[in-house]
PDB file of N, CA and C in Angstrom:
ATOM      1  N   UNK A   1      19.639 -27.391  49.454  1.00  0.00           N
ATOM      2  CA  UNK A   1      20.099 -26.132  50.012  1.00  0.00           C
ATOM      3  C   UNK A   1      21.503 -25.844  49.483  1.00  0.00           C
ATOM      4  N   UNK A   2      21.703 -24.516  49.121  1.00  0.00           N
ATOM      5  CA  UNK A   2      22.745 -24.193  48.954  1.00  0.00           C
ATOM      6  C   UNK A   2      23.804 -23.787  49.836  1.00  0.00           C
ATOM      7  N   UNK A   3      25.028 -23.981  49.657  1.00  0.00           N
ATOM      8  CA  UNK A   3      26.289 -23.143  50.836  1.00  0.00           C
ATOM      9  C   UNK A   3      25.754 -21.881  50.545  1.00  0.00           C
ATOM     10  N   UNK A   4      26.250 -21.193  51.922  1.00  0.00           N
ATOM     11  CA  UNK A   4      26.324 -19.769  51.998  1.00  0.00           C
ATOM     12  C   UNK A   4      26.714 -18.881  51.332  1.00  0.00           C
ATOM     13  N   UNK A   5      26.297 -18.221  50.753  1.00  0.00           N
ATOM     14  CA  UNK A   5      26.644 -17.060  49.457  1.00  0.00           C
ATOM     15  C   UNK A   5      26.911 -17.333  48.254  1.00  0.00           C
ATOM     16  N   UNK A   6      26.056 -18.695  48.091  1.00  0.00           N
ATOM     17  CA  UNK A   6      26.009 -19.254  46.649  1.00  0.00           C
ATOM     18  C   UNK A   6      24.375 -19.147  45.851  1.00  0.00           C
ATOM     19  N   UNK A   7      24.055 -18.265  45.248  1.00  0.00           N
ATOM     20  CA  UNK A   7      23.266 -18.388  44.553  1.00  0.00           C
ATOM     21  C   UNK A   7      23.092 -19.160  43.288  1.00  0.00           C
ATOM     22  N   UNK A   8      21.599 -19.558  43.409  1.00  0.00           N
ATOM     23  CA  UNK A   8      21.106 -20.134  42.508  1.00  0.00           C
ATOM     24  C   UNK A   8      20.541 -19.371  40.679  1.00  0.00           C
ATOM     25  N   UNK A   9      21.493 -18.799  39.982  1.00  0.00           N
ATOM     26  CA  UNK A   9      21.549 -18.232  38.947  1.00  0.00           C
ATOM     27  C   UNK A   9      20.472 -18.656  37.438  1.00  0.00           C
ATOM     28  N   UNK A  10      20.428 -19.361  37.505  1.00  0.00           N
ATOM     29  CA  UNK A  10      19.152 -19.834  35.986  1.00  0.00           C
ATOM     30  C   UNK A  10      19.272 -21.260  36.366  1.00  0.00           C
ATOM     31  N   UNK A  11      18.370 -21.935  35.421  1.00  0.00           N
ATOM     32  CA  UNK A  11      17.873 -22.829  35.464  1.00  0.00           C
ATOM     33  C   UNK A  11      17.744 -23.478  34.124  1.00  0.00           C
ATOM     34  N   UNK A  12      18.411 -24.042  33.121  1.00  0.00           N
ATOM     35  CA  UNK A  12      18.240 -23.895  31.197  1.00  0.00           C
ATOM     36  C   UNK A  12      17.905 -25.296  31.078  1.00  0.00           C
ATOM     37  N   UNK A  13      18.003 -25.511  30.000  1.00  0.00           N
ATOM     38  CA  UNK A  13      17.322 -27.268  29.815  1.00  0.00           C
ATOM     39  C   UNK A  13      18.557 -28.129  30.260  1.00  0.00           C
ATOM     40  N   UNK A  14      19.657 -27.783  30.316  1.00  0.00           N
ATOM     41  CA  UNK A  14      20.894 -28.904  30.253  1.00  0.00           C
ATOM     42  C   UNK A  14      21.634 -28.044  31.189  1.00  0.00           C
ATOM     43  N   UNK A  15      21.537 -27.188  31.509  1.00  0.00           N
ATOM     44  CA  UNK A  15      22.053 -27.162  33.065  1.00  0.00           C
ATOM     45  C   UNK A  15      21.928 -26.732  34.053  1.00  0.00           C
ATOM     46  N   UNK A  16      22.280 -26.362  35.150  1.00  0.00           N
ATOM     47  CA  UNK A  16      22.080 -25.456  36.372  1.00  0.00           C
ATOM     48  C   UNK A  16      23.032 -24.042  36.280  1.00  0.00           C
ATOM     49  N   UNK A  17      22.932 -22.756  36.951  1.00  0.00           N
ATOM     50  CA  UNK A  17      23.890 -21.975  36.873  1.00  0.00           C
ATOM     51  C   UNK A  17      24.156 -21.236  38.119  1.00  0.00           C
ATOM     52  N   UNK A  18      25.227 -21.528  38.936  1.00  0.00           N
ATOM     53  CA  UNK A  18      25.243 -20.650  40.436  1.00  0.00           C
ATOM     54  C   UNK A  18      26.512 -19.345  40.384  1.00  0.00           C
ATOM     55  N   UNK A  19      26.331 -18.918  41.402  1.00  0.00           N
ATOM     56  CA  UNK A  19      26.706 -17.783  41.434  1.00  0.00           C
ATOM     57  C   UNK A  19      27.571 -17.914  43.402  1.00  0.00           C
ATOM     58  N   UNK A  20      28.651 -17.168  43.094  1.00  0.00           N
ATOM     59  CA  UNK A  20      29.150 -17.098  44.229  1.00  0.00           C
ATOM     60  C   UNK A  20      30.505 -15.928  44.200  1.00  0.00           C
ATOM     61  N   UNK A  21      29.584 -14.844  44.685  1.00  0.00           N
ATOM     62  CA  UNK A  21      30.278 -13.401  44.783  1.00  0.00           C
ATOM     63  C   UNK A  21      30.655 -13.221  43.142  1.00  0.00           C
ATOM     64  N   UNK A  22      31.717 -13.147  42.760  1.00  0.00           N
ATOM     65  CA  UNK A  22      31.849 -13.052  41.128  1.00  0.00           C
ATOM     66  C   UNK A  22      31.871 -13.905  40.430  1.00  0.00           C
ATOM     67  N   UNK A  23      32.329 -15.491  41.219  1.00  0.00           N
ATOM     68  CA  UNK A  23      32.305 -16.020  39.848  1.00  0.00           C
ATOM     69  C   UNK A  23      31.214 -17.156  39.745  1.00  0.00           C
ATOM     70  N   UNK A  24      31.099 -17.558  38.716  1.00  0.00           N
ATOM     71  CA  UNK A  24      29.547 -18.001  37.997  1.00  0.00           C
ATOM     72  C   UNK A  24      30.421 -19.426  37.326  1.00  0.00           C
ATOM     73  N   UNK A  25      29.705 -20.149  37.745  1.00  0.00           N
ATOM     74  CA  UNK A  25      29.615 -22.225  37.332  1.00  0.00           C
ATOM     75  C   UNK A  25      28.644 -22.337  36.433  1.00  0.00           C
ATOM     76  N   UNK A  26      28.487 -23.125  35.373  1.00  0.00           N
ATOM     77  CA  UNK A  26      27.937 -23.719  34.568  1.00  0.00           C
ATOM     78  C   UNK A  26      28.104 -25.164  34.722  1.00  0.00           C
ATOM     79  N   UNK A  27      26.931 -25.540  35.283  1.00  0.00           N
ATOM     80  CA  UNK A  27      26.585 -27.427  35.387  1.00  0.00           C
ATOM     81  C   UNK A  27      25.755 -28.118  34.647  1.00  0.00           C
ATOM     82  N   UNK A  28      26.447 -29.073  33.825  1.00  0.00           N
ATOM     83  CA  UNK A  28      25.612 -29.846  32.876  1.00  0.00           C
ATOM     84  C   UNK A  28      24.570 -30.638  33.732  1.00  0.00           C
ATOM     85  N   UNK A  29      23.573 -31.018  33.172  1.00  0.00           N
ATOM     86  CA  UNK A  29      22.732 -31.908  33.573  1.00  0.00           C
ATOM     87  C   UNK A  29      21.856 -32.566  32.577  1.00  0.00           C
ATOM     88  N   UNK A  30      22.102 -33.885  32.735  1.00  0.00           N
ATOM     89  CA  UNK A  30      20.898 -34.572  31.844  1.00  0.00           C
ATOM     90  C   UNK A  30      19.555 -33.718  31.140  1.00  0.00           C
ATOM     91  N   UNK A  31      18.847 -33.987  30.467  1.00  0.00           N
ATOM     92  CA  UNK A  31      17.912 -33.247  29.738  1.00  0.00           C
ATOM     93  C   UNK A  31      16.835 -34.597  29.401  1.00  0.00           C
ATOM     94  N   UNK A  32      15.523 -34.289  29.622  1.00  0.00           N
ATOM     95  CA  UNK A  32      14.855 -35.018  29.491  1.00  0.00           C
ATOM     96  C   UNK A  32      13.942 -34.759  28.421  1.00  0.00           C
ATOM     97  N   UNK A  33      13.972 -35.437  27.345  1.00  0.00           N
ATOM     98  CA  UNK A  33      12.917 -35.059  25.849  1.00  0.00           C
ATOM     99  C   UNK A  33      11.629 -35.009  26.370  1.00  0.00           C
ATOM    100  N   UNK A  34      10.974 -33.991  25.773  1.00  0.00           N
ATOM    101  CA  UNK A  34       9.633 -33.283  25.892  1.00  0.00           C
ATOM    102  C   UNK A  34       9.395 -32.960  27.363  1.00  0.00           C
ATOM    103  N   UNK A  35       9.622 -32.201  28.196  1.00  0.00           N
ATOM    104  CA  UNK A  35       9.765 -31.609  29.153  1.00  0.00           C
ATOM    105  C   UNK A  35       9.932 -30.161  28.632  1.00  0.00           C
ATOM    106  N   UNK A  36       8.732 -29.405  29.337  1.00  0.00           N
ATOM    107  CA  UNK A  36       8.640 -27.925  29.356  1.00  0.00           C
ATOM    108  C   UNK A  36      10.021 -27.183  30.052  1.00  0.00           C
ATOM    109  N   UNK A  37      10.709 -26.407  29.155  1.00  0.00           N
ATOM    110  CA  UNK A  37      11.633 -25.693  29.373  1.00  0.00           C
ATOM    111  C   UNK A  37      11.606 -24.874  30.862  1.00  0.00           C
ATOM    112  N   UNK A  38      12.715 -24.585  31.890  1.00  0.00           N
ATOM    113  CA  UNK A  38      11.907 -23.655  33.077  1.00  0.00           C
ATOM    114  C   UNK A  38      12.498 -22.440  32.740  1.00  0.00           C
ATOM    115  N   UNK A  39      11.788 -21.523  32.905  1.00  0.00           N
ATOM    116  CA  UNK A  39      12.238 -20.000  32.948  1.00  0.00           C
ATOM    117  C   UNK A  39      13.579 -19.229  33.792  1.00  0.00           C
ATOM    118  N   UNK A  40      14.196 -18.320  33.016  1.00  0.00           N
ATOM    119  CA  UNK A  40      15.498 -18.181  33.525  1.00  0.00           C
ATOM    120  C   UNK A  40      15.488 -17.148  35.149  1.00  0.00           C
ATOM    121  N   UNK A  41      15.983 -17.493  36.002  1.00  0.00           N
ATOM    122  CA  UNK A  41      15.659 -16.841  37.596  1.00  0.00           C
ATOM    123  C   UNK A  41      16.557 -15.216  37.380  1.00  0.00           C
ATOM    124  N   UNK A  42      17.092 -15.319  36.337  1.00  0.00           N
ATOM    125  CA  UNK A  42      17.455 -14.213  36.714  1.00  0.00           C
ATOM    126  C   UNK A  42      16.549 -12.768  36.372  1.00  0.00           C
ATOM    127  N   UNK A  43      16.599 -11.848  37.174  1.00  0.00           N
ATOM    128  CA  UNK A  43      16.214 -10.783  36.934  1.00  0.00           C
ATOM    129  C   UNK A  43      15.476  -9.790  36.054  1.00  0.00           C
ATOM    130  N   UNK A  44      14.808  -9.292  35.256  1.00  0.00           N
ATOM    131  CA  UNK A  44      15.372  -8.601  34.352  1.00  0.00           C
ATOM    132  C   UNK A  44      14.269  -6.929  34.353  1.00  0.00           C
TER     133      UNK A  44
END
């Protein structure tokens, strides 16, 4: 679960991306070889 008024922004192979009112985090994360890429949450 996320804190309050933090959205959950994409999802890319190597990281996470949240959102909170304007400003936007980029979090590395491990990457696991041959694992299907997940699709980006945002909008379009």
């Amino acid at each position: 679960m996320l804190a309050k008024d933090v959205r959950l922004v994409a999802i890319e192979s190597d990281a996470v991306v949240i959102e909170q009112g304007t400003e936007r985090t980029r979090f590395k994360v491990a990457s696991l070889a041959g694992l299907p890429e997940l699709p980006s949450l945002l909008r379009r």
